[in-house]
Protein backbone atom coordinates (compact mmCIF):
# COMPACT_ATOMS: atom_id res chain seq x y z
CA UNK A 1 334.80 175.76 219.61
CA UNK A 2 331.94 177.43 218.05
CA UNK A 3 328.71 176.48 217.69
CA UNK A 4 328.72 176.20 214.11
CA UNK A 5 331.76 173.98 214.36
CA UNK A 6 330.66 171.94 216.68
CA UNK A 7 327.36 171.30 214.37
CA UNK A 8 329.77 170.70 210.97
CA UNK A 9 331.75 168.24 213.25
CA UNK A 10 328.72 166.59 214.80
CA UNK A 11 327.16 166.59 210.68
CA UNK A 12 330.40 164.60 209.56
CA UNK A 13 330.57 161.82 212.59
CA UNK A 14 326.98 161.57 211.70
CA UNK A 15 327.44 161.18 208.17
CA UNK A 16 330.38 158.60 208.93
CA UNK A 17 328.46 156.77 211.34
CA UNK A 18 325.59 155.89 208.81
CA UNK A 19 328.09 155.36 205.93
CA UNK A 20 329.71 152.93 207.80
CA UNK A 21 325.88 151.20 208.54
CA UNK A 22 325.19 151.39 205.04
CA UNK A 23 328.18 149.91 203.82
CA UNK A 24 328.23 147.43 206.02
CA UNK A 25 324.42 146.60 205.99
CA UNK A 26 325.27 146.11 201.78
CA UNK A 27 328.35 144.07 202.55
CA UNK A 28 325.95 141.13 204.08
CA UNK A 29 323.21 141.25 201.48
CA UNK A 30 322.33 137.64 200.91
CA UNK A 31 319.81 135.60 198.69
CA UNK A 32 319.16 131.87 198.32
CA UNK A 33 321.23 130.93 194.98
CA UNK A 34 319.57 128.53 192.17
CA UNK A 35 319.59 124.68 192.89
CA UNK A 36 322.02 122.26 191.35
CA UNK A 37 321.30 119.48 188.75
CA UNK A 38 322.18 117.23 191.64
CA UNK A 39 320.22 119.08 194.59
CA UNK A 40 317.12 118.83 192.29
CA UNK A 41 317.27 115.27 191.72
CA UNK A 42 318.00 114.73 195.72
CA UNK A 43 314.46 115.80 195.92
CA UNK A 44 312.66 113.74 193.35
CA UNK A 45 314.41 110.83 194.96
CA UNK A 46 313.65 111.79 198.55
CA UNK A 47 317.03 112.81 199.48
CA UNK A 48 317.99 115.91 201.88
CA UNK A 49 318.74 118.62 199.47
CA UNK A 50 321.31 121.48 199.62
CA UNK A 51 320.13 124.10 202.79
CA UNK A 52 319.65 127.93 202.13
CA UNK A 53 321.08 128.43 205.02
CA UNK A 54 324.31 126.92 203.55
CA UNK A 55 324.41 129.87 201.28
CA UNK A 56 324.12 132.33 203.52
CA UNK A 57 327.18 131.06 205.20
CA UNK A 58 328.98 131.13 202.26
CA UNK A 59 327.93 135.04 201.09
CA UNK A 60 328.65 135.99 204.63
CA UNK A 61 332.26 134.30 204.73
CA UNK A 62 333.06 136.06 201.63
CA UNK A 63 335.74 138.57 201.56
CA UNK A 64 335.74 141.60 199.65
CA UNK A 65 338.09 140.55 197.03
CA UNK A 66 336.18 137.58 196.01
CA UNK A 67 333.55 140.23 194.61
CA UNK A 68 336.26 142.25 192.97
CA UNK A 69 338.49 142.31 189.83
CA UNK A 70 340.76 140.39 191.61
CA UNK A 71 338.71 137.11 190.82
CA UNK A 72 340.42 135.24 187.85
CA UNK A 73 338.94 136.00 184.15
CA UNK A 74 338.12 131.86 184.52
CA UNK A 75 335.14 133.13 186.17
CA UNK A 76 333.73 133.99 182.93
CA UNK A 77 333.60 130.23 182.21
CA UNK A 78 330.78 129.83 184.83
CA UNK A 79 329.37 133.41 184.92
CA UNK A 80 329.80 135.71 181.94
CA UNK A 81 328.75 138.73 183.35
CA UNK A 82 330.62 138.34 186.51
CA UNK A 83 332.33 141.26 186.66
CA UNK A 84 329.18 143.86 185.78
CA UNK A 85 326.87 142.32 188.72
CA UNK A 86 326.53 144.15 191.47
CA UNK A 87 327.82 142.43 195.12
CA UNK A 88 324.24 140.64 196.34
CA UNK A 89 324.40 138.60 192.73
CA UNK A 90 327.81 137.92 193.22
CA UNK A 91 327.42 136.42 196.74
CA UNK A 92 325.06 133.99 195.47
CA UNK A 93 326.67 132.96 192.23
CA UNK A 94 329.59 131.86 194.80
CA UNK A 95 327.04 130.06 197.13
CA UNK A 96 325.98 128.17 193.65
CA UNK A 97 329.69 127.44 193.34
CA UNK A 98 329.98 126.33 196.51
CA UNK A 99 327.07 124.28 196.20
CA UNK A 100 328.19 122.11 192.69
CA UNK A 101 331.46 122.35 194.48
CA UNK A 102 329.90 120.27 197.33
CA UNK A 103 328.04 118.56 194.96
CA UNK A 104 330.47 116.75 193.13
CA UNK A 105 333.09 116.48 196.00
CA UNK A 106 330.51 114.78 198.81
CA UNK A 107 326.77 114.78 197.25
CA UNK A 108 325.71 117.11 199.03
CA UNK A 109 326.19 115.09 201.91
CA UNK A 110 327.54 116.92 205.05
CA UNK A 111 328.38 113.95 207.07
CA UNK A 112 331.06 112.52 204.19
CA UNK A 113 334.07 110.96 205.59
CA UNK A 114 336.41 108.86 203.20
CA UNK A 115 340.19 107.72 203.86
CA UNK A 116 341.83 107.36 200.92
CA UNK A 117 343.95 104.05 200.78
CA UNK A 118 345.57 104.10 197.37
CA UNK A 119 349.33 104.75 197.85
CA UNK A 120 348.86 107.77 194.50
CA UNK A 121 346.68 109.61 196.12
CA UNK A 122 347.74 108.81 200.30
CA UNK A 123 349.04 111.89 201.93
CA UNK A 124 349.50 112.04 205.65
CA UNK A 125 347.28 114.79 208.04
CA UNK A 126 350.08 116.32 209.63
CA UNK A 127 347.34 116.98 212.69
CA UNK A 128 345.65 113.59 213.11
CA UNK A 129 348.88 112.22 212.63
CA UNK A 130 347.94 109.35 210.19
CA UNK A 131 346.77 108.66 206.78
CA UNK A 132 344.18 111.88 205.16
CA UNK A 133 341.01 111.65 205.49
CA UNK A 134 338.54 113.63 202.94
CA UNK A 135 335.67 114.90 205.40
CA UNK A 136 332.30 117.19 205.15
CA UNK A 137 330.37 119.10 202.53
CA UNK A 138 334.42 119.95 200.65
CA UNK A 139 335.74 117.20 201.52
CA UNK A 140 338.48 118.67 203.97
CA UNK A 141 341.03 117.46 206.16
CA UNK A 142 342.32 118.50 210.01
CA UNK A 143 345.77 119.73 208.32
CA UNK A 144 343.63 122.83 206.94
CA UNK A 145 343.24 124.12 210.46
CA UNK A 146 346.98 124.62 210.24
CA UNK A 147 347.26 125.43 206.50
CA UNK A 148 344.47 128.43 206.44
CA UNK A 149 342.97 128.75 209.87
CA UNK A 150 340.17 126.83 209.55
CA UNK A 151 337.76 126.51 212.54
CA UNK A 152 338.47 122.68 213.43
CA UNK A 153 339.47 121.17 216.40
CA UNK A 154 340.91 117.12 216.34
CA UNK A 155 341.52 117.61 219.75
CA UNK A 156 337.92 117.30 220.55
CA UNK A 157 336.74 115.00 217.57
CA UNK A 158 339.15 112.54 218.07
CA UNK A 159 336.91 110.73 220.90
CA UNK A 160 333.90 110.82 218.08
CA UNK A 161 333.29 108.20 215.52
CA UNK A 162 334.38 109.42 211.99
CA UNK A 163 330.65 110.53 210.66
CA UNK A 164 329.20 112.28 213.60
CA UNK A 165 327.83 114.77 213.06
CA UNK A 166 329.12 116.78 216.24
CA UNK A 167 332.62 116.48 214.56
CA UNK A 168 333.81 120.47 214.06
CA UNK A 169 335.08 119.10 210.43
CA UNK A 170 331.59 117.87 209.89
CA UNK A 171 329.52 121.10 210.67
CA UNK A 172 328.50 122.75 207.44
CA UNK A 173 329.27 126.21 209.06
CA UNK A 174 333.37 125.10 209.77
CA UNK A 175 333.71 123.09 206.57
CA UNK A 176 332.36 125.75 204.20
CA UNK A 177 333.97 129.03 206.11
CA UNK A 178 337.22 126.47 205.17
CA UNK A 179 336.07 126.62 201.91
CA UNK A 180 335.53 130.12 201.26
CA UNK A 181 339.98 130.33 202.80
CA UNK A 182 341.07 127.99 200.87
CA UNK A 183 339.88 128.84 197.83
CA UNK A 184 340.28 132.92 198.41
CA UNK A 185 344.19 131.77 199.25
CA UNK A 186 344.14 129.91 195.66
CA UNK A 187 342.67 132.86 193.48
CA UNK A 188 343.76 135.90 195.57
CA UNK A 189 346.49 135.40 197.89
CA UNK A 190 347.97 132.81 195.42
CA UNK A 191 346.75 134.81 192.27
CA UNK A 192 346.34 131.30 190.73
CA UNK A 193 343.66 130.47 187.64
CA UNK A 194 339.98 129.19 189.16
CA UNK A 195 340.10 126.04 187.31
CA UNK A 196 344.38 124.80 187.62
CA UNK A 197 345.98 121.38 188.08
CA UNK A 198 348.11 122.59 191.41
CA UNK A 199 344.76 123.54 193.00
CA UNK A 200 343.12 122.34 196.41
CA UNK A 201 340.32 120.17 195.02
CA UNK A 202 340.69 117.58 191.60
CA UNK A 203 337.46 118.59 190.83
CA UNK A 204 339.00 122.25 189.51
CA UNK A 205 341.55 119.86 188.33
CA UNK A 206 340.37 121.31 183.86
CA UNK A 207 340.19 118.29 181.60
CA UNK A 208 339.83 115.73 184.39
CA UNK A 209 336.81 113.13 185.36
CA UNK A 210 335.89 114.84 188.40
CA UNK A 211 335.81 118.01 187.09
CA UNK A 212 333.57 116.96 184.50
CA UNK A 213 331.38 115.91 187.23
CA UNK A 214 331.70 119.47 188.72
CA UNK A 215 331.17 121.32 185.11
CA UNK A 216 327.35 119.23 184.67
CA UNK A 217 326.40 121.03 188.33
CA UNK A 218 327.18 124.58 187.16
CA UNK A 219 325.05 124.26 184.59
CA UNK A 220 322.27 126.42 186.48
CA UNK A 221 324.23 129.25 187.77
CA UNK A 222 322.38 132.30 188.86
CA UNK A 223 320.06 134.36 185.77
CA UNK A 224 322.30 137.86 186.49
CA UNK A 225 325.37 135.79 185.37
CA UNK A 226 324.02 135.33 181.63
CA UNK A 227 324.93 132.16 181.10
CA UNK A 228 322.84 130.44 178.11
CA UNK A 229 322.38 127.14 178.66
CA UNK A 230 320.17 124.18 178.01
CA UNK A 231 318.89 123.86 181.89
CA UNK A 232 315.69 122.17 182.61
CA UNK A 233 315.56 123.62 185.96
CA UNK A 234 312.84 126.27 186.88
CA UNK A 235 314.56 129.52 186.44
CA UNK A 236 312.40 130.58 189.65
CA UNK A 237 313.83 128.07 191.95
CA UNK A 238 316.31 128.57 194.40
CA UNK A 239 317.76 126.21 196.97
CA UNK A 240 315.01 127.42 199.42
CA UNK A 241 311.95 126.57 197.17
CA UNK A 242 313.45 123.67 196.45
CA UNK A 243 314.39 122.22 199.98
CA UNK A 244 310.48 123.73 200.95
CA UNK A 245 309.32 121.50 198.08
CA UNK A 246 311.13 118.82 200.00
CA UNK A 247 309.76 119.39 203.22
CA UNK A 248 306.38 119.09 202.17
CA UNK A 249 307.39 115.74 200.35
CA UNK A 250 308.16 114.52 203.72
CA UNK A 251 305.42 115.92 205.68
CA UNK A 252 302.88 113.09 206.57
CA UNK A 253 299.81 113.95 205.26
């Protein structure tokens, strides 16, 4: 091979190589998303708020069709200008979603655990192997390690009381990852509407209680989605000032 071809070749592996970084150094772009009505008022009472770190988990587990066209025109609801932001902006209005999501499910609460004892709404965990219980920041079960690969493991909670916090179900990381499958399997695998009555959680259940619960936390979505509201929330906040404004709360003086 000749010189020459061997540079051209050595230009284009080059040229792939830092492609390939750049791509994939824009695929993980993150920022801390707004806070939540409900992550807001956590503070002023002297509750743990929502962590930024809990966003970047989210951005991170995103796939690439969850920043598509492939996301259902419901979006709009929530985020007008959805489909014109560019992929950082689009990571963290799903980390805000995320977040109400959480919000109205658990309170922001990580450590949630409820068993559900009314024979309407009792379904059995096909893993656990009794009644379902509603556990963690989404308010999963153990049957979703089955259902969409979710990074659980009864085997090794079982021996741990239901709200500790070493439970895999429990860990903000596993339960939001979960999260991010389930509802990418609703809206993309699925190719079902964002807000429908046959989805995962009641709270995207349109017209019910719970999701009216849901609809007063995304009320503060990110500024690049151009949603007008009537927010009093600092437009300059995001879950990171806010849980720093928190900290110092706390901090003894």
């Amino acid at each position: 091979m000749s010189i020459s071809a061997l540079n051209t070749s050595w230009f284009i592996v080059s040229l792939t190589f830092f492609m390939g970084m750049a791509t994939a150094s824009h695929a993980q772009a993150t920022k801390s998303a707004p806070p939540t009505p409900i992550d807001v008022k956590k503070v002023e009472l002297g509750g743990t708020p929502w962590n930024p770190q809990w966003d970047q988990i989210i951005e991170k587990a995103l796939p690439p069709e969850m920043l598509s066209s492939q996301v259902p025109r419901g979006v709009r609801r929530f985020c007008p200008r959805f489909y014109e932001m560019g992929e950082t902006d689009k990571r963290a209005f799903w980390a805000y979603f995320f977040q109400a999501l959480a919000g109205a499910e658990a309170g922001l609460n990580p450590n949630a655990s409820v068993r559900h004892t009314k024979p309407e709404v009792v379904k059995r965990d096909e893993v656990e192997g009794k009644a379902m219980r509603s556990q963690g920041l989404l308010q999963l079960a153990y049957a979703d390690q089955k259902r969409y690969g979710c990074d659980f493991n009864w085997q090794a909670d079982r021996a741990l009381k239901a709200k500790d916090p070493a439970r895999t179900i429990l860990q903000p990381k596993s339960n939001l990852e979960c999260g991010v499958k389930i509802l990418f399997n609703q809206i993309i695998v699925q190719h079902k509407p964002l807000l429908t009555r046959s989805g995962y959680w009641s709270t995207l259940h349109p017209d019910g209680l719970s999701f009216r619960i849901f609809a007063k936390q995304m009320t503060n979505p990110p500024s690049a989605c151009g949603l007008s509201t009537k927010s009093t929330i600092d437009r300059s906040d995001t879950t990171k000032s806010v849980q720093d404004d928190s900290n110092r709360a706390k901090t003894p003086k």
